[in-house]
PDB file of N, CA and C in Angstrom:
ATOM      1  N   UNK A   1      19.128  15.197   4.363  1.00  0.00           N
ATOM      2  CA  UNK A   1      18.429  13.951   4.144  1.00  0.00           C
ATOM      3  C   UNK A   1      18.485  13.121   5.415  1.00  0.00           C
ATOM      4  N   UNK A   2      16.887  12.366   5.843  1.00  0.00           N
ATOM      5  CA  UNK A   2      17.653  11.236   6.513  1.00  0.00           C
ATOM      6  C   UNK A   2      18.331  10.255   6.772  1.00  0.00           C
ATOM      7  N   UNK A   3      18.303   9.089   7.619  1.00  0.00           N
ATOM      8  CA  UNK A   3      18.963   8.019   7.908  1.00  0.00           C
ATOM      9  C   UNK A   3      18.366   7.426   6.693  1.00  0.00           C
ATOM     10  N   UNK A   4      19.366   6.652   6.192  1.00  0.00           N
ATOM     11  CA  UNK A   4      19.207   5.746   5.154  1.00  0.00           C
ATOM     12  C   UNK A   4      18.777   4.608   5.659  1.00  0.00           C
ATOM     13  N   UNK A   5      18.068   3.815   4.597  1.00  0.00           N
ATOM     14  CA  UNK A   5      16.715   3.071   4.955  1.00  0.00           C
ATOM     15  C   UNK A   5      17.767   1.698   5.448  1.00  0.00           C
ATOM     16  N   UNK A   6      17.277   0.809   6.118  1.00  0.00           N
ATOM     17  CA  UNK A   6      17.627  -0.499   6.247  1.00  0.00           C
ATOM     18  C   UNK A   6      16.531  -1.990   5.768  1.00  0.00           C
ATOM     19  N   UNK A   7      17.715  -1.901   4.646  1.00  0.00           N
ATOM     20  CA  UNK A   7      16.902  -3.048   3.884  1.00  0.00           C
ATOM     21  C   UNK A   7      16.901  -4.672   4.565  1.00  0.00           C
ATOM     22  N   UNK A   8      15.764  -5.311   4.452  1.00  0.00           N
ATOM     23  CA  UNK A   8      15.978  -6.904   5.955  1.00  0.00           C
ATOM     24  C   UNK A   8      15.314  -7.536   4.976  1.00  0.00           C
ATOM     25  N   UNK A   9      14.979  -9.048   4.790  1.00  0.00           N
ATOM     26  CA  UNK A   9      15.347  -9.829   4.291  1.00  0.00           C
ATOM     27  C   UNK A   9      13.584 -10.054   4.373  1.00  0.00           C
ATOM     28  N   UNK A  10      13.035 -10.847   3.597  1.00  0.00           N
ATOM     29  CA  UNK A  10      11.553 -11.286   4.182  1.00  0.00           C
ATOM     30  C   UNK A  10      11.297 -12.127   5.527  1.00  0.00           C
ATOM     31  N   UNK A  11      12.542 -12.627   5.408  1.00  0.00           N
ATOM     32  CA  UNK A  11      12.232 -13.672   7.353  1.00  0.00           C
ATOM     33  C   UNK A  11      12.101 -12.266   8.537  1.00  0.00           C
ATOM     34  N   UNK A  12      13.019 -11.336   7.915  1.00  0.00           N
ATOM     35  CA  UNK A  12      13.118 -10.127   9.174  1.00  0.00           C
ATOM     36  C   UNK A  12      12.275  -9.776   9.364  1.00  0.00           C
ATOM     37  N   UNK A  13      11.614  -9.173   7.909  1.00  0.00           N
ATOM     38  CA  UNK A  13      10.058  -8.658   8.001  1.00  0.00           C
ATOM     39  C   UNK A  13       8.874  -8.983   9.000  1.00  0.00           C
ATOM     40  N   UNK A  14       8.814 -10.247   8.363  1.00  0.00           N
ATOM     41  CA  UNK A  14       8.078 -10.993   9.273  1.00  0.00           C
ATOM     42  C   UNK A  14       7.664 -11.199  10.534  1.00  0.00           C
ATOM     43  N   UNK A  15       9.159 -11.138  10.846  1.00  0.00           N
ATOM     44  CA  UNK A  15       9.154 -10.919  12.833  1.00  0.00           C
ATOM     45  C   UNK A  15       9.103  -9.851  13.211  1.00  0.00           C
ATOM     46  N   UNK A  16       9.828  -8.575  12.128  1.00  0.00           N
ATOM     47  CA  UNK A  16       9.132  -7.036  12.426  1.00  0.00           C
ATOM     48  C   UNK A  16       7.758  -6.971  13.094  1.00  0.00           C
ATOM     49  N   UNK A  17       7.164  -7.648  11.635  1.00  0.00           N
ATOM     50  CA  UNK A  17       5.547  -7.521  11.583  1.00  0.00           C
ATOM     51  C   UNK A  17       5.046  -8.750  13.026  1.00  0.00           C
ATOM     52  N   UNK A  18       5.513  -9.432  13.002  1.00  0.00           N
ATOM     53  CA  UNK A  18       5.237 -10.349  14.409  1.00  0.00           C
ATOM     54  C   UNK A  18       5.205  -9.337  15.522  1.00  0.00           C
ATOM     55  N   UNK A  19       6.616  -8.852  16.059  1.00  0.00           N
ATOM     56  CA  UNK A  19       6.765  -7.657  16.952  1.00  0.00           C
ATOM     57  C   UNK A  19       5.649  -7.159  16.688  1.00  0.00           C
ATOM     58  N   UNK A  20       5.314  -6.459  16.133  1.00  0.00           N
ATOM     59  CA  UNK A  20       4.690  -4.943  16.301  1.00  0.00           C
ATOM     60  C   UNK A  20       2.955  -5.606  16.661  1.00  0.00           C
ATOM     61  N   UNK A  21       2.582  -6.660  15.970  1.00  0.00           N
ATOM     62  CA  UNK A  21       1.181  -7.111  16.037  1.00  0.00           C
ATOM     63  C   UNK A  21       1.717  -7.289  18.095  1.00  0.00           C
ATOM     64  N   UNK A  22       2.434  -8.364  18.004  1.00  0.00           N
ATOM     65  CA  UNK A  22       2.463  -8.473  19.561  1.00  0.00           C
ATOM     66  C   UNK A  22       2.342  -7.615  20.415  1.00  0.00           C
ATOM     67  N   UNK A  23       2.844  -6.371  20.215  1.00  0.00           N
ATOM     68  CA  UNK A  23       2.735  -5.015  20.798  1.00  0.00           C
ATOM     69  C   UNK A  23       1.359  -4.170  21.042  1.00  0.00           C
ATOM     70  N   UNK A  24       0.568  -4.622  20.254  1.00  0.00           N
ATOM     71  CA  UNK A  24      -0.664  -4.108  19.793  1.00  0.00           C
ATOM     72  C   UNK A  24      -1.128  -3.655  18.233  1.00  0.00           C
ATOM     73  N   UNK A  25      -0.289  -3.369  17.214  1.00  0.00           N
ATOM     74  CA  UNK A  25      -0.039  -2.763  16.649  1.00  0.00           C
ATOM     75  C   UNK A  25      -1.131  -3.289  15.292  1.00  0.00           C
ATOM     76  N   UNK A  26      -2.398  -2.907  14.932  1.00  0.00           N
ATOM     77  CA  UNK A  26      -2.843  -3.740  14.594  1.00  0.00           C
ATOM     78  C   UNK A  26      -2.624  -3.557  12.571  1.00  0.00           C
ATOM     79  N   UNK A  27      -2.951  -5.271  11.905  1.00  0.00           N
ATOM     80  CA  UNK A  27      -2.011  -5.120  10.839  1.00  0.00           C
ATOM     81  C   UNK A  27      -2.677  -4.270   9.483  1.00  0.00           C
ATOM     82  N   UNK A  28      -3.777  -4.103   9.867  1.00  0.00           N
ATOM     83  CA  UNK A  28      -4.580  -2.889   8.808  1.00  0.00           C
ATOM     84  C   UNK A  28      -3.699  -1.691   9.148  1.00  0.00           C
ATOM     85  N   UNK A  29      -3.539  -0.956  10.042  1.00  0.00           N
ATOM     86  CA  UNK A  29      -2.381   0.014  10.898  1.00  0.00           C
ATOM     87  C   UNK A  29      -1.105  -0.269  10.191  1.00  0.00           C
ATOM     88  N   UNK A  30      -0.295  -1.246  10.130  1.00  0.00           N
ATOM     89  CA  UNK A  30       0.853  -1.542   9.214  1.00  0.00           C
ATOM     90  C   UNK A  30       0.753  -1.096   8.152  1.00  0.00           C
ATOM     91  N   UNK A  31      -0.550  -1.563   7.228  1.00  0.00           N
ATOM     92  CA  UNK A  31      -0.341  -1.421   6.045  1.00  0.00           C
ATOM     93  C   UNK A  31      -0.563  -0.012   5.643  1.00  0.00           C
ATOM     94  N   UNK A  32      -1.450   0.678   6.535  1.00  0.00           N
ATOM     95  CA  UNK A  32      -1.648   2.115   5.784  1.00  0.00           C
ATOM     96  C   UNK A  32      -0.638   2.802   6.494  1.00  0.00           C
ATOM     97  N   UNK A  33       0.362   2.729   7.331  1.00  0.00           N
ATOM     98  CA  UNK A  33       1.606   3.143   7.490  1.00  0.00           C
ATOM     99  C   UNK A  33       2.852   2.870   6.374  1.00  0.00           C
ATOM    100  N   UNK A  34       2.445   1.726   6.077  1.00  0.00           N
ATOM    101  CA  UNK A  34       3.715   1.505   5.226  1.00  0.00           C
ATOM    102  C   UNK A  34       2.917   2.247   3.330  1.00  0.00           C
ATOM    103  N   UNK A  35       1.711   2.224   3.350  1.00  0.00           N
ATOM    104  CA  UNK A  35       1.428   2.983   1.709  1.00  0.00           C
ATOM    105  C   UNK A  35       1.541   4.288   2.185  1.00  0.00           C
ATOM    106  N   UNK A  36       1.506   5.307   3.228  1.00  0.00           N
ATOM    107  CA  UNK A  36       1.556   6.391   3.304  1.00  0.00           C
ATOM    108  C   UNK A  36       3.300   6.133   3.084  1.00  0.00           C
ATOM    109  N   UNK A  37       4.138   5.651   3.652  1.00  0.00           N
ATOM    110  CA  UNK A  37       5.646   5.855   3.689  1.00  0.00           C
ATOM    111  C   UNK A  37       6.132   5.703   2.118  1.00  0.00           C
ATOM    112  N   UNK A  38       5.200   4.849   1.421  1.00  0.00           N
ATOM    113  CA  UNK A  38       5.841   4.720  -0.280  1.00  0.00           C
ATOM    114  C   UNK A  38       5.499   6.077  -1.182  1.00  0.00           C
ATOM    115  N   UNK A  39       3.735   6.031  -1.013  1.00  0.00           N
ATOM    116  CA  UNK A  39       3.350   7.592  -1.584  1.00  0.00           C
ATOM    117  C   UNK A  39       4.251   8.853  -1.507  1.00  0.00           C
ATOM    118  N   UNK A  40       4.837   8.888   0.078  1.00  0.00           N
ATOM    119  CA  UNK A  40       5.914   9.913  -0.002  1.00  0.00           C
ATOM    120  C   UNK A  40       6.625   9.902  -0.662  1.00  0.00           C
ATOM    121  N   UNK A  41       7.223   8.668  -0.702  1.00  0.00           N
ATOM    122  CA  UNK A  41       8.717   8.199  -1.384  1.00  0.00           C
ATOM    123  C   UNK A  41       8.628   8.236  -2.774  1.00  0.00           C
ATOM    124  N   UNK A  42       7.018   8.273  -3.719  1.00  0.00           N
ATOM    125  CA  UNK A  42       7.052   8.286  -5.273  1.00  0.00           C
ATOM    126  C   UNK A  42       6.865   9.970  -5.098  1.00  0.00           C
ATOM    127  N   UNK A  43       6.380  10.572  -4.040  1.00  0.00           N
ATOM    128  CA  UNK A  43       6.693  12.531  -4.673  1.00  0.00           C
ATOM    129  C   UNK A  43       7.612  12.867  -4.391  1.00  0.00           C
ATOM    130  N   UNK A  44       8.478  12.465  -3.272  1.00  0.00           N
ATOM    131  CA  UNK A  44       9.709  12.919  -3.448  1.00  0.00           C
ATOM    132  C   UNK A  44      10.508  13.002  -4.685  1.00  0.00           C
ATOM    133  N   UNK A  45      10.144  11.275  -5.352  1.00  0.00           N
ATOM    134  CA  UNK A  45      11.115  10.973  -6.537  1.00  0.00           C
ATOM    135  C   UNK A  45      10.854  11.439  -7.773  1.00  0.00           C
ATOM    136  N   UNK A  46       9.179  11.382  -7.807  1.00  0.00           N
ATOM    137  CA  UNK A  46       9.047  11.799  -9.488  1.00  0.00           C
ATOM    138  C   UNK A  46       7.858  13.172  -9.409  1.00  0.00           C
ATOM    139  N   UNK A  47       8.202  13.871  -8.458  1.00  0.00           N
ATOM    140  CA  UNK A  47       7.611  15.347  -8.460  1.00  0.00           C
ATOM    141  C   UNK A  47       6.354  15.125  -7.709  1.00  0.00           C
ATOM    142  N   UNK A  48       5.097  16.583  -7.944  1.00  0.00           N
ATOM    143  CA  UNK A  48       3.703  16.780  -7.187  1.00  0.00           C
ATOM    144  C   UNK A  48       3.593  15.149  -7.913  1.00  0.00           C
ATOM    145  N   UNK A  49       2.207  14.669  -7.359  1.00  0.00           N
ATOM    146  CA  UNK A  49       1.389  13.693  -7.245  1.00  0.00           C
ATOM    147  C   UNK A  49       0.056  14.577  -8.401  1.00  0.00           C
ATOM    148  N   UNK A  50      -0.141  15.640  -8.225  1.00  0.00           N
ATOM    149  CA  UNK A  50      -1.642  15.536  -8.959  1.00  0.00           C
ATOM    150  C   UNK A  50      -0.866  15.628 -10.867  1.00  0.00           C
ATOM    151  N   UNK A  51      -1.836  14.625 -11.318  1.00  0.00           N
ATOM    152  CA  UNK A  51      -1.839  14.445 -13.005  1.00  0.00           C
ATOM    153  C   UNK A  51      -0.969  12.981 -13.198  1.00  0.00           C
ATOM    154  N   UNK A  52      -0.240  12.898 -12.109  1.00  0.00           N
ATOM    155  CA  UNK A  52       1.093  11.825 -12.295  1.00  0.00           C
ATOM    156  C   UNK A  52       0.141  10.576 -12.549  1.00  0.00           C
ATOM    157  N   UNK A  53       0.649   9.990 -13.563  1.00  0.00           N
ATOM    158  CA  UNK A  53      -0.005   8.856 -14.216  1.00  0.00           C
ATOM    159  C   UNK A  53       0.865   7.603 -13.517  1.00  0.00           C
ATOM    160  N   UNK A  54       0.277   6.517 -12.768  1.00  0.00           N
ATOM    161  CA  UNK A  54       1.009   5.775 -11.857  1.00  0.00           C
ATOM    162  C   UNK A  54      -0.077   4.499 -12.357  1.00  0.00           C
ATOM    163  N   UNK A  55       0.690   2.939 -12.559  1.00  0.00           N
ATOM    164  CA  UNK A  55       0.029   1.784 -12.587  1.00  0.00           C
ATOM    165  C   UNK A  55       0.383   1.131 -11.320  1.00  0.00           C
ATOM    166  N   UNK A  56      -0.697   0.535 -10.777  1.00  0.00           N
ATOM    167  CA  UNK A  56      -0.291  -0.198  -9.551  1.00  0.00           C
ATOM    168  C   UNK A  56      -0.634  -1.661  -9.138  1.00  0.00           C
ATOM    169  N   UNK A  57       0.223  -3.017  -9.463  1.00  0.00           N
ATOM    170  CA  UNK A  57      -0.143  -3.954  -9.616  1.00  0.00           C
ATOM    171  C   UNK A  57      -0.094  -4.535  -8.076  1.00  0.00           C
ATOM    172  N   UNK A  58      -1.519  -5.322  -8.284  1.00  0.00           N
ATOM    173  CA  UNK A  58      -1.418  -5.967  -6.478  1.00  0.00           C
ATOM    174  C   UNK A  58      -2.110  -7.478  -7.023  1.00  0.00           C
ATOM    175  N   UNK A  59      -0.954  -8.077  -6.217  1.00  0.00           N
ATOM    176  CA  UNK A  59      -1.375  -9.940  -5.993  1.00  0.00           C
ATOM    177  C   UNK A  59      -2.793 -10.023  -5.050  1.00  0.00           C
ATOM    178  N   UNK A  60      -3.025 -10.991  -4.428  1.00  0.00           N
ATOM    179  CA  UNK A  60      -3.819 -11.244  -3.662  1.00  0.00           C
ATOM    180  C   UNK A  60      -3.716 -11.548  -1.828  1.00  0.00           C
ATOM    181  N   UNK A  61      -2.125 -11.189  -2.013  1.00  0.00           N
ATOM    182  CA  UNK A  61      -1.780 -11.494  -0.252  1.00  0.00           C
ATOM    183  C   UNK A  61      -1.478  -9.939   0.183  1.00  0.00           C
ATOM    184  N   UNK A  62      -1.286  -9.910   1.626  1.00  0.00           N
ATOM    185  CA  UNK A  62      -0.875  -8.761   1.727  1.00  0.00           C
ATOM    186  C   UNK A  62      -0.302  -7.869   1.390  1.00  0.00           C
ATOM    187  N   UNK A  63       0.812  -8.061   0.541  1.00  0.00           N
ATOM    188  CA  UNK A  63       1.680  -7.170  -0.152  1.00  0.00           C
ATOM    189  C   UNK A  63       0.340  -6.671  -1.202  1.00  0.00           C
ATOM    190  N   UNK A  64      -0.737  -7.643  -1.533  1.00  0.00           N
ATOM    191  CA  UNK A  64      -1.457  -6.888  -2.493  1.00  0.00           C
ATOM    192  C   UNK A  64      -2.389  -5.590  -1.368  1.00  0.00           C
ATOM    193  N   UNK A  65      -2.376  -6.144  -0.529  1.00  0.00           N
ATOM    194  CA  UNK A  65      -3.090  -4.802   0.307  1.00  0.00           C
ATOM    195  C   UNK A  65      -2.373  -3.960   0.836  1.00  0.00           C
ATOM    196  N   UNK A  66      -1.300  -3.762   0.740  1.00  0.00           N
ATOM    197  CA  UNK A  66      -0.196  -2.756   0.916  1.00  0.00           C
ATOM    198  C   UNK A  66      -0.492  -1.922  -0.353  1.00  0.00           C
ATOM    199  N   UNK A  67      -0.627  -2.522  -2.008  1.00  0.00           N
ATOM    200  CA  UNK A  67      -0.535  -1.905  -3.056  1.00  0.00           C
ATOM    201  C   UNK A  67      -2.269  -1.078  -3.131  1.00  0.00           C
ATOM    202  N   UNK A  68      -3.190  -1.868  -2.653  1.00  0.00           N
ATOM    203  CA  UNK A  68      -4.447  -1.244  -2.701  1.00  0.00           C
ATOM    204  C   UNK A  68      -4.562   0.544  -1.744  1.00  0.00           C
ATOM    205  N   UNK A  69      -3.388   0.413  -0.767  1.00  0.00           N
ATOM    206  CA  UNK A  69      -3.294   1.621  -0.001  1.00  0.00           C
ATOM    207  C   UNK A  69      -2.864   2.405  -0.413  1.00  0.00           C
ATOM    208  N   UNK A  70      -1.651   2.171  -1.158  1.00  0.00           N
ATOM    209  CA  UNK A  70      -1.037   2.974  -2.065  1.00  0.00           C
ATOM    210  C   UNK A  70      -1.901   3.794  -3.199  1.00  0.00           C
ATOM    211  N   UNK A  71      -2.504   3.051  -3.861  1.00  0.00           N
ATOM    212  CA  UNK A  71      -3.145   2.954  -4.788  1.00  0.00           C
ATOM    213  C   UNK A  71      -4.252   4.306  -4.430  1.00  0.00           C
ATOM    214  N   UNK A  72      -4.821   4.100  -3.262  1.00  0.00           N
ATOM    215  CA  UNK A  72      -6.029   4.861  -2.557  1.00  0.00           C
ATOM    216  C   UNK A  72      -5.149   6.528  -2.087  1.00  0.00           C
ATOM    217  N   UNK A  73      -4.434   5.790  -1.740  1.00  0.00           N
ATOM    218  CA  UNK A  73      -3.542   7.502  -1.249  1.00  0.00           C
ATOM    219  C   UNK A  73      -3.061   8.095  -2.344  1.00  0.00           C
ATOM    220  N   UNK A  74      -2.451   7.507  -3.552  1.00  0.00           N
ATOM    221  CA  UNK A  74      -2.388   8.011  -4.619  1.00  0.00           C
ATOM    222  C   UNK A  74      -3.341   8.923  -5.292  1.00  0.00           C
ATOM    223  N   UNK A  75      -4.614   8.347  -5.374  1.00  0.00           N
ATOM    224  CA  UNK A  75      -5.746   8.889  -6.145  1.00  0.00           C
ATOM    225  C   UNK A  75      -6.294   9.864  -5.403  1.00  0.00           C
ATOM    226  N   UNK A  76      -6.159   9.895  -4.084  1.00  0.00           N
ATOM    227  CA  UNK A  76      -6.405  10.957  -2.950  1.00  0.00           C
ATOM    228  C   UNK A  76      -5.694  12.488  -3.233  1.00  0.00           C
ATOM    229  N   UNK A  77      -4.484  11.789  -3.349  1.00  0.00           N
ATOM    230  CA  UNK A  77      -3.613  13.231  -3.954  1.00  0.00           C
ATOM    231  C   UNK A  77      -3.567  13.583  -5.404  1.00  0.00           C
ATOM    232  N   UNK A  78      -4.827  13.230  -6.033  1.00  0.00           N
ATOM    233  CA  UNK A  78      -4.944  13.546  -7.487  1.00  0.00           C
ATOM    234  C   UNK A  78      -4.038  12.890  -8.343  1.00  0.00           C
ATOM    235  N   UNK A  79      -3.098  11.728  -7.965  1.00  0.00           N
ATOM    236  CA  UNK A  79      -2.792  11.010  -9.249  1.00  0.00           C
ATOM    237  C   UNK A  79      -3.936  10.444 -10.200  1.00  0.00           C
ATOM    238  N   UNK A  80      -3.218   9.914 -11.242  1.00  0.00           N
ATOM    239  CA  UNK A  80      -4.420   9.232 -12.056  1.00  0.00           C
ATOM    240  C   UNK A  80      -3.734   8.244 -12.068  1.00  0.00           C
ATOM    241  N   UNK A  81      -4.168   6.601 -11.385  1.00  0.00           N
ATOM    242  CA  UNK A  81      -3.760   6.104 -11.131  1.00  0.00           C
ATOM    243  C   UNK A  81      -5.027   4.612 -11.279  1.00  0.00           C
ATOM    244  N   UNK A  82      -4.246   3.684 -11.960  1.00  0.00           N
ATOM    245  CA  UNK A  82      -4.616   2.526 -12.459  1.00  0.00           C
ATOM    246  C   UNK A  82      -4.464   1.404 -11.894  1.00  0.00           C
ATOM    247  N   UNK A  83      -5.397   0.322 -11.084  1.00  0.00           N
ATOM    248  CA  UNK A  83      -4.246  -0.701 -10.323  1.00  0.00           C
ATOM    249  C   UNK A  83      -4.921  -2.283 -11.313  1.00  0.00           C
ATOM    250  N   UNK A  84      -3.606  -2.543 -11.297  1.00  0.00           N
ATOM    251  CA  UNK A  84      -3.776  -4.035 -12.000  1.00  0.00           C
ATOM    252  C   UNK A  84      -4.627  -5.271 -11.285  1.00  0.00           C
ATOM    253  N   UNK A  85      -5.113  -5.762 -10.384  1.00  0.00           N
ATOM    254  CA  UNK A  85      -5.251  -6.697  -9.398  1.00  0.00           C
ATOM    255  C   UNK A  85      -4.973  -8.279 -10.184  1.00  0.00           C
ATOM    256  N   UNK A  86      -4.315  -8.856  -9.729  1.00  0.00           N
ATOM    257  CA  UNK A  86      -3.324 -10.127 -10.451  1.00  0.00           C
ATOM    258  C   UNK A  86      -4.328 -11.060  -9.535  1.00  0.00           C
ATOM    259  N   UNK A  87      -5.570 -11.483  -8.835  1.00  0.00           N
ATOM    260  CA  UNK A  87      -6.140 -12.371  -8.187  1.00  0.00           C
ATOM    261  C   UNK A  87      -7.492 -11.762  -8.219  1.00  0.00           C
ATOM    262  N   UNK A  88      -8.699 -12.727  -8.663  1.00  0.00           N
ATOM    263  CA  UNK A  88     -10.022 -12.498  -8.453  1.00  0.00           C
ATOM    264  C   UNK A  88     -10.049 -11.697  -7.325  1.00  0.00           C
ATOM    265  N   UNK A  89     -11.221 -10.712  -6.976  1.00  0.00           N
ATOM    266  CA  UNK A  89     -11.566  -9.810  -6.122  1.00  0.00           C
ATOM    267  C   UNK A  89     -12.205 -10.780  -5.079  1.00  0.00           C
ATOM    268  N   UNK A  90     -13.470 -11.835  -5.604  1.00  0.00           N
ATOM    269  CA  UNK A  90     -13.700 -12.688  -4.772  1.00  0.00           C
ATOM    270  C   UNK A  90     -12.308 -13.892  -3.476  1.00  0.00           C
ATOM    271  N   UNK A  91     -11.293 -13.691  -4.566  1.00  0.00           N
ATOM    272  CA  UNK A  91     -10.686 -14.492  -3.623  1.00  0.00           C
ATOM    273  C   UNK A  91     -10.162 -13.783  -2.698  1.00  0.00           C
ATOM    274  N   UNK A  92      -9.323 -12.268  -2.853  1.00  0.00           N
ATOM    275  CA  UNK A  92      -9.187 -11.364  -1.539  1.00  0.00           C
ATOM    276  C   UNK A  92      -9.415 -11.717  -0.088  1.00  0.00           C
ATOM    277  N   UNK A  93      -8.644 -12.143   0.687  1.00  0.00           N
ATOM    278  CA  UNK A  93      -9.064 -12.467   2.048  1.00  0.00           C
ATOM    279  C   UNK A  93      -8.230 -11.149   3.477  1.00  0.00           C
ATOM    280  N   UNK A  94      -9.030 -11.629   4.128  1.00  0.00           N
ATOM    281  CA  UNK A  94      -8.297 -10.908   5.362  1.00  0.00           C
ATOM    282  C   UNK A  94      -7.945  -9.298   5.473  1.00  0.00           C
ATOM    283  N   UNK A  95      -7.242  -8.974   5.832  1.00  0.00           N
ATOM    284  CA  UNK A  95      -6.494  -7.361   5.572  1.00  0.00           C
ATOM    285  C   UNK A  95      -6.440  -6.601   3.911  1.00  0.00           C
ATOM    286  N   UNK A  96      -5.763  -7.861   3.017  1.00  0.00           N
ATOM    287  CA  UNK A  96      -6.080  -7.297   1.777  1.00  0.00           C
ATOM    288  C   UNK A  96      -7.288  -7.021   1.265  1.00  0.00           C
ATOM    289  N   UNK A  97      -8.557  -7.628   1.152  1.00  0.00           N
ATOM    290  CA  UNK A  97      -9.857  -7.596   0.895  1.00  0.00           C
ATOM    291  C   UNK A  97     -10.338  -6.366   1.839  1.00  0.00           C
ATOM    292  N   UNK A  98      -9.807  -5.727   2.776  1.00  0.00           N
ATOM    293  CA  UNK A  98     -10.568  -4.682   3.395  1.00  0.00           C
ATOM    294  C   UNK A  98      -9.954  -3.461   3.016  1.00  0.00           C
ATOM    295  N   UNK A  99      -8.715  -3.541   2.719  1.00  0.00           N
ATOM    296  CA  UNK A  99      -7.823  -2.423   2.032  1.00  0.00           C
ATOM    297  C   UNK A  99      -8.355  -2.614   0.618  1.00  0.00           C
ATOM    298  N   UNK A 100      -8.833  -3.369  -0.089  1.00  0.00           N
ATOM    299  CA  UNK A 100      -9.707  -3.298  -1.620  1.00  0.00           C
ATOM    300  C   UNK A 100     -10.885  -2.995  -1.893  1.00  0.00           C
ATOM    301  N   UNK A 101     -11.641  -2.968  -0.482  1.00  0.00           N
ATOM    302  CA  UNK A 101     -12.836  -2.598  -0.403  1.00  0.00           C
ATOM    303  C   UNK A 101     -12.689  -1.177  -0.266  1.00  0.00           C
ATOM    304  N   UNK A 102     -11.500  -0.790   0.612  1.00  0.00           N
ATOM    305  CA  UNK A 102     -12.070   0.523   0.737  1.00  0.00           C
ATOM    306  C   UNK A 102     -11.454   1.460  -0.253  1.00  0.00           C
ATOM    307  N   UNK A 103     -10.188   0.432  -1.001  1.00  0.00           N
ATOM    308  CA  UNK A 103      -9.495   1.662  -2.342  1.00  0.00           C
ATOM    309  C   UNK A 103     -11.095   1.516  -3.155  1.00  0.00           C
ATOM    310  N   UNK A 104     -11.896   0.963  -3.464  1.00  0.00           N
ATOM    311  CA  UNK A 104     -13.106   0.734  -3.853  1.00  0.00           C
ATOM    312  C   UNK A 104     -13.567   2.134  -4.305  1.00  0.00           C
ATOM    313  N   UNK A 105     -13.961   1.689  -2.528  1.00  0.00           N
ATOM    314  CA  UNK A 105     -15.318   2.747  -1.954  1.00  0.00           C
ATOM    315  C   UNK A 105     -14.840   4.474  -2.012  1.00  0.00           C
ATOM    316  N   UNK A 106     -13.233   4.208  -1.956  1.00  0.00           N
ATOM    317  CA  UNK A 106     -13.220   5.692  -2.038  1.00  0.00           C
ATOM    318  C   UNK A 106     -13.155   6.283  -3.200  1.00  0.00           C
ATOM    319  N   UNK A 107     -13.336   5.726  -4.570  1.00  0.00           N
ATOM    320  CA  UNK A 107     -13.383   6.031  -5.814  1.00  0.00           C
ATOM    321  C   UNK A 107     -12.030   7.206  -6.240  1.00  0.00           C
ATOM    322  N   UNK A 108     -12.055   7.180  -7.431  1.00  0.00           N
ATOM    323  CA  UNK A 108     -11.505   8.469  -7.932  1.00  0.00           C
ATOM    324  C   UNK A 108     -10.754   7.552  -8.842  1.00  0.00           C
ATOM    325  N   UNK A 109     -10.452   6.433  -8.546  1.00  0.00           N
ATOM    326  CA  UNK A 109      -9.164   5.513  -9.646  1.00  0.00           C
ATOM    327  C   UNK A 109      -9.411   5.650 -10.947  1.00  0.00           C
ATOM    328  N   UNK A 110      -8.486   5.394 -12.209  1.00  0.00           N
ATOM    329  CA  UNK A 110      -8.486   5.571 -13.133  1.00  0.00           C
ATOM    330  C   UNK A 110      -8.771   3.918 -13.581  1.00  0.00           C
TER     331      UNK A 110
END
C-alpha cells in the first residue's frame, strides 16, 4: 500500500489550491484530478465500478463541481449512478457550472 493520505484542514486546502493555480495549474485541472483520485478510491473500496449503484450529492460551489466529476467518471466506468444537485442548475457559476455541463453532455447518468 501507499503513503497514507495527509488530511489538512480547509484553510490548508485553500492555499494548496492557491499554490498550484499560482503555478499554472489551472482549477478545472484540479478538479478532474481530484474526481479521478476519489473514483479510484470508491473501486478500490467497494469492488469493479460497472452495475455499482452510487448517489452523488453536489451543492453549488466547487466542492459541487468536484462531485459533478466524480459523478461523470463514475458513469464512464459503467456505474449507475444518480447525482442529487442541492442548488438550481441556473445558479451554477464558474468551474462548477462547466463540470455540470459537461457531466450533462456526456450522458449515461441514472
Amino acid at each position: 500500500m501507499g503513503e497514507p493520505l495527509k488530511v489538512v484542514t480547509a484553510s490548508e486546502m485553500r492555499a494548496l489550491d492557491r499554490l498550484a493555480a499560482d503555478r499554472g495549474m489551472p482549477s478545472l485541472v484540479l478538479m478532474e484530478n481530484a474526481g479521478a483520485a476519489v473514483t479510484a478510491v470508491i473501486e478500490r473500496e467497494y469492488g469493479p465500478l460497472p452495475g455499482l449503484r452510487i448517489v452523488v450529492a453536489c451543492g453549488g460551489g466547487n466542492n459541487g463541481g468536484d462531485g459533478f466529476v466524480i459523478a461523470r467518471l463514475l458513469a464512464s466506468r459503467r456505474a449507475h449512478v444518480s447525482v442529487v444537485v442541492l442548488a438550481e442548475p441556473s445558479a451554477l457559476k464558474g468551474d462548477a457550472a462547466i463540470h455540470h455541463g459537461a457531466m450533462i453532455a456526456s450522458g449515461g447518468l441514472a
